[in-house]
Protein backbone atom coordinates (compact mmCIF):
# COMPACT_ATOMS: atom_id res chain seq x y z
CA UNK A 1 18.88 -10.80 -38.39
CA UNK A 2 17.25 -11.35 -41.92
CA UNK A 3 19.67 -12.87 -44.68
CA UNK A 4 20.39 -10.66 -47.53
CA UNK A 5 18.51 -13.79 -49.89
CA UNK A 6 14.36 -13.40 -48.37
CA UNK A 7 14.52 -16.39 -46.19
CA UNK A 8 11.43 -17.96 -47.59
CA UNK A 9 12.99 -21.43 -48.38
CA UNK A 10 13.58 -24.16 -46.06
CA UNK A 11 16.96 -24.46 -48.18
CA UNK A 12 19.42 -27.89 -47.68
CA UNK A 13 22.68 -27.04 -47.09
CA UNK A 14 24.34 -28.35 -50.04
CA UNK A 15 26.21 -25.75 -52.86
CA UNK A 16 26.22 -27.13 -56.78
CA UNK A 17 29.36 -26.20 -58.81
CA UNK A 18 28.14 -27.95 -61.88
CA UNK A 19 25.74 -30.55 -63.96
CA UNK A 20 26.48 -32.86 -66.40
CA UNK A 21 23.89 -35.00 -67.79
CA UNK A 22 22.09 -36.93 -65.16
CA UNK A 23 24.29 -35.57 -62.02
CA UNK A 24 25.02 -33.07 -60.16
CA UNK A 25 28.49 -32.08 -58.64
CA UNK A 26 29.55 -29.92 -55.30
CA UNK A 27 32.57 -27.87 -54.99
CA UNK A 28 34.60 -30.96 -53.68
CA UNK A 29 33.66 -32.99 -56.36
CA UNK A 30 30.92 -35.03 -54.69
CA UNK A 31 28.43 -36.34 -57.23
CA UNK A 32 24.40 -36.38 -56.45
CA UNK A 33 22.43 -38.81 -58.90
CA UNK A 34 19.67 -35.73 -59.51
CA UNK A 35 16.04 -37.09 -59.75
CA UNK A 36 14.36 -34.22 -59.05
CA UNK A 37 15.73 -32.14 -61.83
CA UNK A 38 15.28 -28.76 -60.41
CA UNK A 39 11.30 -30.15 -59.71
CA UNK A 40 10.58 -31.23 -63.35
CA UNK A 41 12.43 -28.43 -65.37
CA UNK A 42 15.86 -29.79 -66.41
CA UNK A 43 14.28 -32.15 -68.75
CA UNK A 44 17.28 -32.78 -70.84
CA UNK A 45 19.73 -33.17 -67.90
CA UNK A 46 22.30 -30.66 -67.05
CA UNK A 47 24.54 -28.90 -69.81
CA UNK A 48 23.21 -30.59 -72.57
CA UNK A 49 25.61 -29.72 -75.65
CA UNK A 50 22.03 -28.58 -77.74
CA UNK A 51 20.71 -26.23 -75.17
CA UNK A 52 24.37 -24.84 -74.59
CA UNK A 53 24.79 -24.32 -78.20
CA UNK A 54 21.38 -22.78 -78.56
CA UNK A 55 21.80 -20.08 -75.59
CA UNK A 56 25.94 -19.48 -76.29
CA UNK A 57 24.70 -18.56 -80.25
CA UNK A 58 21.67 -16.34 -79.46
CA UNK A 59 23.59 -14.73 -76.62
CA UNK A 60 25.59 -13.24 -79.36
CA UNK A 61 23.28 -11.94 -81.44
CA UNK A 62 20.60 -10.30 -79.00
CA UNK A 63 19.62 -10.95 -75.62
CA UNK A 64 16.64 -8.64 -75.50
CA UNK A 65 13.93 -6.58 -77.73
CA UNK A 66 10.54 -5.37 -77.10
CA UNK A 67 7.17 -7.43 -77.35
CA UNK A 68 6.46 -4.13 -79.51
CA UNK A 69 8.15 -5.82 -82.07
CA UNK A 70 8.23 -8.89 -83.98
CA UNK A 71 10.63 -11.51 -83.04
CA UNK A 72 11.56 -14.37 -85.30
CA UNK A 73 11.95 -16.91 -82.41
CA UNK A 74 8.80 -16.94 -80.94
CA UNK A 75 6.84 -17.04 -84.43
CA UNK A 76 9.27 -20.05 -85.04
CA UNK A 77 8.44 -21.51 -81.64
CA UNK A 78 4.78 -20.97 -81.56
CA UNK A 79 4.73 -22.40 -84.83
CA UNK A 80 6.57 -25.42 -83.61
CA UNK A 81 3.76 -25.48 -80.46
CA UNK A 82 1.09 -25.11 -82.33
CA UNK A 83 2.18 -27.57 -85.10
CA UNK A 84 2.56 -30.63 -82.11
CA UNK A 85 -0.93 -29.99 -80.13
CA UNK A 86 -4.40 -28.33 -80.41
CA UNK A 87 -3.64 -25.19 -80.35
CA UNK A 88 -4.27 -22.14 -83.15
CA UNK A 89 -2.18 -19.71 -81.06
CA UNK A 90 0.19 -19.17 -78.05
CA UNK A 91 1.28 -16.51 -75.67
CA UNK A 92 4.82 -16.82 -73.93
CA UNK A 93 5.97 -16.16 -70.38
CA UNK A 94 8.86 -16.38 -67.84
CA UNK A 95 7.67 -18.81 -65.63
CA UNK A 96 4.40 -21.69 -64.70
CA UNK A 97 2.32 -19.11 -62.46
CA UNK A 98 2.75 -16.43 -65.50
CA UNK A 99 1.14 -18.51 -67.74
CA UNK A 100 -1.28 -19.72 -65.73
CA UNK A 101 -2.50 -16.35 -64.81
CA UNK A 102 -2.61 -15.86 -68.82
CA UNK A 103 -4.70 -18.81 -69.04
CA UNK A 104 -7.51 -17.54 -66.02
CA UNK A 105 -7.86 -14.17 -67.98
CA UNK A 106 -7.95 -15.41 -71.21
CA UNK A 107 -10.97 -17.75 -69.56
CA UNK A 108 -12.49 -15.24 -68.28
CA UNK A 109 -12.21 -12.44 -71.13
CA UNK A 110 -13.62 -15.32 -73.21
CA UNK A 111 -17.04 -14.52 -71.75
CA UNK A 112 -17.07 -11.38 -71.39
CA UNK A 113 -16.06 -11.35 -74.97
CA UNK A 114 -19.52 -12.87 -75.46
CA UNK A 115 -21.39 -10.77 -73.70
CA UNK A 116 -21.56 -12.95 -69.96
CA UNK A 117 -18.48 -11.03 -68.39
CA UNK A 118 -20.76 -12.72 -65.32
CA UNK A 119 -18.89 -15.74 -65.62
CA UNK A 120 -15.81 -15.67 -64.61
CA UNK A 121 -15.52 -18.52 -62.04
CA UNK A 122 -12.65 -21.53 -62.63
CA UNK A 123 -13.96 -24.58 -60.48
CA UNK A 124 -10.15 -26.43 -59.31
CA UNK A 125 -10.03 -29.30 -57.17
CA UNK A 126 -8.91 -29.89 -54.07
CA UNK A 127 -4.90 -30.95 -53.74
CA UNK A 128 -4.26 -28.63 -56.56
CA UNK A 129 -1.25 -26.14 -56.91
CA UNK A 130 -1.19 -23.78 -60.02
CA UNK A 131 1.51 -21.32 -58.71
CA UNK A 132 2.45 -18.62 -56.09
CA UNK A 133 0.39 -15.13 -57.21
CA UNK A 134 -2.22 -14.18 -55.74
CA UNK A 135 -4.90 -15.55 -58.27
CA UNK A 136 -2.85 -19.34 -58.42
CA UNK A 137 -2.51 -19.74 -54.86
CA UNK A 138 -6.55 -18.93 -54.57
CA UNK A 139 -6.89 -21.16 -57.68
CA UNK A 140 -4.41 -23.96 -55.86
CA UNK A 141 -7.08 -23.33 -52.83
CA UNK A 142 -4.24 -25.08 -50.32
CA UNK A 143 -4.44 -22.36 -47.07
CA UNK A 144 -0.86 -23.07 -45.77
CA UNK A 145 -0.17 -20.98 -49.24
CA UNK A 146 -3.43 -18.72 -48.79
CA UNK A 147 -2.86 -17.84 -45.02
CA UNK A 148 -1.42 -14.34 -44.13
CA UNK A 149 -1.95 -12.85 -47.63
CA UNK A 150 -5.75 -11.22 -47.46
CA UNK A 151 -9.03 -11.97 -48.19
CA UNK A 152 -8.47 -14.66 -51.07
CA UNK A 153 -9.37 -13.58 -54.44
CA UNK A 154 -12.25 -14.44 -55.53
CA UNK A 155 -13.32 -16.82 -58.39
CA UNK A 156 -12.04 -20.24 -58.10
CA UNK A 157 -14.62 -22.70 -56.08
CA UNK A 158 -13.01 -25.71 -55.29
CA UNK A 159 -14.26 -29.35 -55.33
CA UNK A 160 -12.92 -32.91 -53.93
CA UNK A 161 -10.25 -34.35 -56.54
CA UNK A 162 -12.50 -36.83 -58.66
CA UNK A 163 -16.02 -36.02 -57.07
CA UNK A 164 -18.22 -35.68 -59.83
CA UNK A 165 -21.44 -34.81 -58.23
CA UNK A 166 -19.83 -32.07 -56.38
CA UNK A 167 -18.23 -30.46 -59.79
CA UNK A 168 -21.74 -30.60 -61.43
CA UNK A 169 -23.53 -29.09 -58.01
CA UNK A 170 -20.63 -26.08 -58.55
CA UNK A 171 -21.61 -25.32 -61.89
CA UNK A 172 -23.47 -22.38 -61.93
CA UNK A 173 -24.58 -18.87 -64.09
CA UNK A 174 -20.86 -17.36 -62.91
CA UNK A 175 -19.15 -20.58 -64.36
CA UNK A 176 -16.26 -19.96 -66.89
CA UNK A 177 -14.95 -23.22 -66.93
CA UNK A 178 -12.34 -26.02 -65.32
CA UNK A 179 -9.02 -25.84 -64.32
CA UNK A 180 -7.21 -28.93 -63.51
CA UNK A 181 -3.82 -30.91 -63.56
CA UNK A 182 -3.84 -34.67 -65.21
CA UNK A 183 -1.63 -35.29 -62.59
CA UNK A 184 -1.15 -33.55 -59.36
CA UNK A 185 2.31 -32.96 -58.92
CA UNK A 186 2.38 -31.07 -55.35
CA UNK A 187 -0.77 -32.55 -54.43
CA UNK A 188 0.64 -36.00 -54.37
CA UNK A 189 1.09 -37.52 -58.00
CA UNK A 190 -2.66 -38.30 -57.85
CA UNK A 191 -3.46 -39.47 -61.56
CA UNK A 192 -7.00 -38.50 -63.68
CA UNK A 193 -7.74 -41.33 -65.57
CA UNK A 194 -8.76 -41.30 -69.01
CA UNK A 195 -12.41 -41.91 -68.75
CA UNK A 196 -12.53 -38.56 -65.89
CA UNK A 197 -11.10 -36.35 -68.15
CA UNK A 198 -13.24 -37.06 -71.28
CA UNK A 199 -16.11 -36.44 -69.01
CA UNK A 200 -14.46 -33.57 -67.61
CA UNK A 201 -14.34 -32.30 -71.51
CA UNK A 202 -17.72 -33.74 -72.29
CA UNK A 203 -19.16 -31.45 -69.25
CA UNK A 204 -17.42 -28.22 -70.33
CA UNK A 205 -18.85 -28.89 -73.65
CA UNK A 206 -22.69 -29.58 -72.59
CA UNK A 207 -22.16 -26.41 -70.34
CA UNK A 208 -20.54 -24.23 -73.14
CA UNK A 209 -17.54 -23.77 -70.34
CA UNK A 210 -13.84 -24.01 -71.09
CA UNK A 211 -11.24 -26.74 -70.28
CA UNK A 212 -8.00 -25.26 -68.91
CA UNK A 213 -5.78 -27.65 -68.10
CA UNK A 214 -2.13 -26.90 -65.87
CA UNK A 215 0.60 -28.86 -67.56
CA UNK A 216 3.19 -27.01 -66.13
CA UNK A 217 5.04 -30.29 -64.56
CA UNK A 218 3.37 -32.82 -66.81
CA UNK A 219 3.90 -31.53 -70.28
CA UNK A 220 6.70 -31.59 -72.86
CA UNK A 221 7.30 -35.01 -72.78
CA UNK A 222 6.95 -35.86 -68.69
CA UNK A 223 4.45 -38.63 -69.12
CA UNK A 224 5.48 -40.48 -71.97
CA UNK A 225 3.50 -38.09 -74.28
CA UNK A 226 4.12 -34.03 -75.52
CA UNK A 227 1.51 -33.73 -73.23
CA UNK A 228 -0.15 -35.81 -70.58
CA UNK A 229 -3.79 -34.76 -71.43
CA UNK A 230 -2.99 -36.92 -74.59
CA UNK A 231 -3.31 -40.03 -73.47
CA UNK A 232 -6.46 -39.38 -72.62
CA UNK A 233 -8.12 -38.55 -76.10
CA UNK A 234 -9.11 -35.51 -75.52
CA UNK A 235 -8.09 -31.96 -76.17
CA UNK A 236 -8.17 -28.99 -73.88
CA UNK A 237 -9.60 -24.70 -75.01
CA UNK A 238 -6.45 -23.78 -72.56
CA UNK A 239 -3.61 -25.32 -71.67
CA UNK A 240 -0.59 -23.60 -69.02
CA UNK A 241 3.14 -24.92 -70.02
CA UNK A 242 6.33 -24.09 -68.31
CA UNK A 243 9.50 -26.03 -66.69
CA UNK A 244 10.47 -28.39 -69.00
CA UNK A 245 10.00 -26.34 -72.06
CA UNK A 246 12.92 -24.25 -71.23
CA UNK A 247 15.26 -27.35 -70.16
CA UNK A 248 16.30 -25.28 -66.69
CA UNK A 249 16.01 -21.83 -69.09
CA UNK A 250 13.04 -19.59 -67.42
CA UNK A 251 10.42 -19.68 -70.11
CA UNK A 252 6.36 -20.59 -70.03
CA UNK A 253 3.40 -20.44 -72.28
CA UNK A 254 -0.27 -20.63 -72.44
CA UNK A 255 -1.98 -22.10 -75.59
CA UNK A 256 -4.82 -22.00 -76.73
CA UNK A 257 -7.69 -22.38 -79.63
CA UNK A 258 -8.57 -19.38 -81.84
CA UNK A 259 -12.26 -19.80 -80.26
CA UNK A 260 -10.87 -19.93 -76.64
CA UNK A 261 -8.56 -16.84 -77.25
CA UNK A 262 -10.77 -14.55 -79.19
CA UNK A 263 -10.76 -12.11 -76.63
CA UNK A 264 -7.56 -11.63 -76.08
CA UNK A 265 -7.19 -8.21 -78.18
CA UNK A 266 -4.41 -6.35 -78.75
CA UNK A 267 -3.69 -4.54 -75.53
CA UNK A 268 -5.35 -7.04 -72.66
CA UNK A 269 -2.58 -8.95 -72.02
CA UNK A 270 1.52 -8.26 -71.97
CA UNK A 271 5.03 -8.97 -70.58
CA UNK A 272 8.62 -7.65 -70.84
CA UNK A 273 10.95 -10.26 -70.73
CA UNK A 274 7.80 -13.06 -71.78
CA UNK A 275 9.40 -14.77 -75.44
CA UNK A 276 12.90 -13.09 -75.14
CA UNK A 277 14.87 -14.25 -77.77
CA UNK A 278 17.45 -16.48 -75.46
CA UNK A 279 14.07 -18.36 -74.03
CA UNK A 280 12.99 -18.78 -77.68
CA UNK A 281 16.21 -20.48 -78.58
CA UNK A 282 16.16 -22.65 -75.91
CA UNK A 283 13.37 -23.78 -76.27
CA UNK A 284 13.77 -24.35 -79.57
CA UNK A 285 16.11 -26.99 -79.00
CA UNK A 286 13.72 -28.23 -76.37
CA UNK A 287 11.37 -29.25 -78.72
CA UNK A 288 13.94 -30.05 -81.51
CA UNK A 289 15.02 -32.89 -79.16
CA UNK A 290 11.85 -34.18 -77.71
CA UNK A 291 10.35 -34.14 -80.82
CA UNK A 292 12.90 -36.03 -82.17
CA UNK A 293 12.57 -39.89 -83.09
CA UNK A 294 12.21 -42.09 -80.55
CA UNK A 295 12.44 -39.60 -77.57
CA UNK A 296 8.90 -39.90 -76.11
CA UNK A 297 9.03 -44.08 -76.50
CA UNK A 298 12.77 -43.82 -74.75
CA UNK A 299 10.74 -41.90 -71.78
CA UNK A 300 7.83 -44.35 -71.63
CA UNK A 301 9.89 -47.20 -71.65
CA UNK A 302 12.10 -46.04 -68.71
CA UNK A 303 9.43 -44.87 -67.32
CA UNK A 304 7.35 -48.55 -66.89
CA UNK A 305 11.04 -49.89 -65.84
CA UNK A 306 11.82 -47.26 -63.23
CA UNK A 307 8.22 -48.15 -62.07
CA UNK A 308 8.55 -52.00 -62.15
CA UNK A 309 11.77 -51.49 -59.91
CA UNK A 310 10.00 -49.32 -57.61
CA UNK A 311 7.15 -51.89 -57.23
CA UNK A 312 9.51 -54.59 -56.03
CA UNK A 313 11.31 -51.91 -53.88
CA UNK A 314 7.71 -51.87 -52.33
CA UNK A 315 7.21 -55.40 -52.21
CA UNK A 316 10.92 -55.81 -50.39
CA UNK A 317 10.12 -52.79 -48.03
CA UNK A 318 6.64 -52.98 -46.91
CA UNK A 319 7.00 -51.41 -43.89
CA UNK A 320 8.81 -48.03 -45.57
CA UNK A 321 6.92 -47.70 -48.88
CA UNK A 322 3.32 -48.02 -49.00
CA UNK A 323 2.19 -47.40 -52.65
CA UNK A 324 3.80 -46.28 -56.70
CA UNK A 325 1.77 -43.70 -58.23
CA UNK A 326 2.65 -42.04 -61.43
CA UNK A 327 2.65 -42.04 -65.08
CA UNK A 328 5.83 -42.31 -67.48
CA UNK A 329 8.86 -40.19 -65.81
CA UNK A 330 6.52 -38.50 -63.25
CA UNK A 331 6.45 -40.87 -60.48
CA UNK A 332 5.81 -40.96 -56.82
CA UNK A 333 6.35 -42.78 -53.46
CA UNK A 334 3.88 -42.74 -51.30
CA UNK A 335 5.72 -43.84 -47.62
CA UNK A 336 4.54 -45.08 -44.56
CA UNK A 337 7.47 -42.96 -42.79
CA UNK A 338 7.75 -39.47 -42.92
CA UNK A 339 8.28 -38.37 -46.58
CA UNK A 340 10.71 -36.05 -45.18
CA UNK A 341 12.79 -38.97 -43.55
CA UNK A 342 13.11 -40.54 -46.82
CA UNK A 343 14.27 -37.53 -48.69
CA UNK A 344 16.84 -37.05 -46.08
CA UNK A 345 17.59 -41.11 -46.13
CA UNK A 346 18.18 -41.32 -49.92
CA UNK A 347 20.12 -38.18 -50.14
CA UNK A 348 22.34 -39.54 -47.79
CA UNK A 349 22.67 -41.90 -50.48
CA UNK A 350 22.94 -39.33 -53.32
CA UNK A 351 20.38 -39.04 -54.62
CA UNK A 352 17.95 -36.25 -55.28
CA UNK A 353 14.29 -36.22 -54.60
CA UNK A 354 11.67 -34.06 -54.01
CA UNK A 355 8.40 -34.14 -51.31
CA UNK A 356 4.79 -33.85 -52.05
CA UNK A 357 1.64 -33.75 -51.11
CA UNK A 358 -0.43 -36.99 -49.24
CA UNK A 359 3.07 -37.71 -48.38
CA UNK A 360 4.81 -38.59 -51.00
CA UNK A 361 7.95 -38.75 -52.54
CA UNK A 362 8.37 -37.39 -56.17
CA UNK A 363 10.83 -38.81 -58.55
CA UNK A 364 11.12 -36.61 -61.85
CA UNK A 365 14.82 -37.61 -63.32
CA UNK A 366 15.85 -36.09 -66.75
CA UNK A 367 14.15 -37.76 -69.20
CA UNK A 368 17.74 -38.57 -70.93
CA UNK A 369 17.71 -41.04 -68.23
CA UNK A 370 19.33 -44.47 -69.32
CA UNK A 371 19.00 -47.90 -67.46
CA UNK A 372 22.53 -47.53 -65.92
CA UNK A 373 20.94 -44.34 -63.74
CA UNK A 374 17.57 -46.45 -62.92
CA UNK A 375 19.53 -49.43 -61.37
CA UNK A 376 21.66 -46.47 -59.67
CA UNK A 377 18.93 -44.82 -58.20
CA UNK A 378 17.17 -48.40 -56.78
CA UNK A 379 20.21 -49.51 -55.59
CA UNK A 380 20.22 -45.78 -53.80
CA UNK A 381 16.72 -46.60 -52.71
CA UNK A 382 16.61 -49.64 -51.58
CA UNK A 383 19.99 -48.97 -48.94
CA UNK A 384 17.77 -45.76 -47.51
CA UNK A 385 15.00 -48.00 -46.85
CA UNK A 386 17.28 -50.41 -44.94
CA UNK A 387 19.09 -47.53 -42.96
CA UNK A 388 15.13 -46.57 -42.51
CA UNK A 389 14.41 -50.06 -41.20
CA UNK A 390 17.13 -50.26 -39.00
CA UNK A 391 16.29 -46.94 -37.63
CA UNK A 392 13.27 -47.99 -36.67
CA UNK A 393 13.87 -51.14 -34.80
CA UNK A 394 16.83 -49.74 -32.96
């Protein structure tokens, strides 16, 4: 018999009462050390005092109001956006997939905007994921998402992850442009590095093609940067945000350049609940936070300690981790076991991660994290690999 929740997740069977900070608490009071952070999206930890403050005030002033009218908090917000990155102009959603189904039209009605409504094709790369609609899961190209859902829609060739001479052979009269992650988050926390994506963006600019990047996990501070695309020197036409802008709020945005989104009229694009004013608070505070002093150096400098310690956790346990991948507070394990058998070894220690791709591990704490949690988590580590280890020479 079919459970009254659509039994489409492979859910653990462990029940949450309440967050605070950098943990996680059940019912009878036992307390998870949460890494994962609801897969990149409670940035700020759980129950930060800001974000509470932020929802608890707007709550009681208006919860909802039309698109088909102007609302203070997303001018304030896009304003705030727009102010931090290279974009002229944003458009907000609910959730990752929403804006990154913004981003593919706005692409495409760029073109056809200029007379070529012929090109329409985003090239991705294989290992990608950009969401769970039909047009992201054909854009994310992976078939255990694509299979049992119809023909796939059309419009997204895909190429090998960093294979240059395959991208250029791909480029072609129906070409719109280049979608990509800087890092792959499901696909295995496989990195571009700098030089790739300045030629990606020298490429779309020879071509006359757009460069849409997916920060969805990466951005608002993941990396060490705002955005991860940053540390790379150049700047994208398109970029999809979500997760982390809303600090565990639902809330997601594509930006973009006044050239890239000139054909986005009034009338070709919409949502209902997209920039309600209770997302717009939150995120709000978000940003007020991250962008505050010192946040993004506090991430990248726990970020190159969490990775140190999880290089000599790979020097210690050869046999159970095989390699660190990563940048700033995005990091991965890649395992020589089953990534599954880890994630079940270190929750058994408490602590919360999350699988991947290429089988690995993700680790995406809170980027509130402080060293007390990072020698927490190690020490949480390091006893699953021994239990592993024992395991296997029992």
């Amino acid at each position: 018999m079919i459970t009254p929740v659509l039994p489409t997740y492979s859910r653990v069977d462990i029940e949450f009462e309440r967050g605070e900070g950098a943990y996680l608490f059940t019912a009878s009071g036992e307390r998870y050390l949460d890494f994962m952070a609801g897969i990149a999206v409670n940035a700020l930890g759980h129950a930060h005092p800001k974000l509470v403050e932020a929802l608890s005030d707007q709550a009681h002033k208006l919860w909802h109001i039309s698109n088909v009218f102007r609302i203070p908090g997303q001018e304030a917000l896009a304003r705030r956006l727009t102010g931090a990155t290279f974009a002229d102009t944003v458009f907000f959603t609910n959730s990752g997939a929403e804006a990154l189904e913004c981003a593919i039209k706005m692409a495409r009605k760029y073109h056809a905007a200029a007379g070529a409504p012929e090109r329409y094709e985003l090239i991705t790369f294989e290992g990608a994921f950009h969401g769970r609609t039909l047009a992201t899961i054909a854009a994310g190209g992976q078939e255990k998402y694509l299979e049992g859902f119809g023909p796939k829609t059309p419009g997204f060739p895909q190429v090998p992850f960093g294979d240059f001479k395959a991208l250029e052979a791909a480029i072609g009269p129906a070409t719109a442009g280049i979608l990509i992650e800087p890092i792959q988050g499901e696909g295995g926390l496989r990195s571009v590095p700098g030089p790739d994506m300045r030629r990606l963006r020298e490429i779309c600019d020879r071509e006359g093609i757009l460069l849409v990047l997916d920060e969805v996990q990466t951005g608002v501070g993941r990396t060490g940067t705002l955005f991860a695309h940053e540390s790379s020197g150049i700047t994208p036409d398109i970029m999809a945000i979500a997760k982390a802008l809303g600090g565990g709020f639902p809330v997601g945005a594509c930006l973009a350049t006044e050239e890239a989104a000139r054909g986005m009229t009034p009338g070709t694009h919409g949502s209902t609940f997209g920039g309600n004013p209770l997302a717009m608070a939150v995120g709000g505070a978000v940003m007020d936070v991250v962008l505050a002093d010192g946040f993004l150096d506090h991430v990248k400098g726990m970020g190159l300690k969490l990775k140190q310690k999880l290089a000599m956790l790979a020097d210690q346990h050869p046999t159970i981790i095989e390699e660190i991948r990563g940048e700033g507070l995005m990091l991965g394990i890649r395992t020589r076991v089953p990534n599954t058998a880890f994630t079940e070894a270190v929750r058994a220690q408490h602590l919360l991660v999350v699988n991947a791709g290429d089988n690995v591990v993700r680790l995406l704490p809170p980027l509130i994290i402080d060293d007390s949690h990072m020698e927490e988590a190690a020490g949480m580590i390091s006893a699953a690999c021994i239990a592993l280890e024992k395991e296997a020479a029992a």
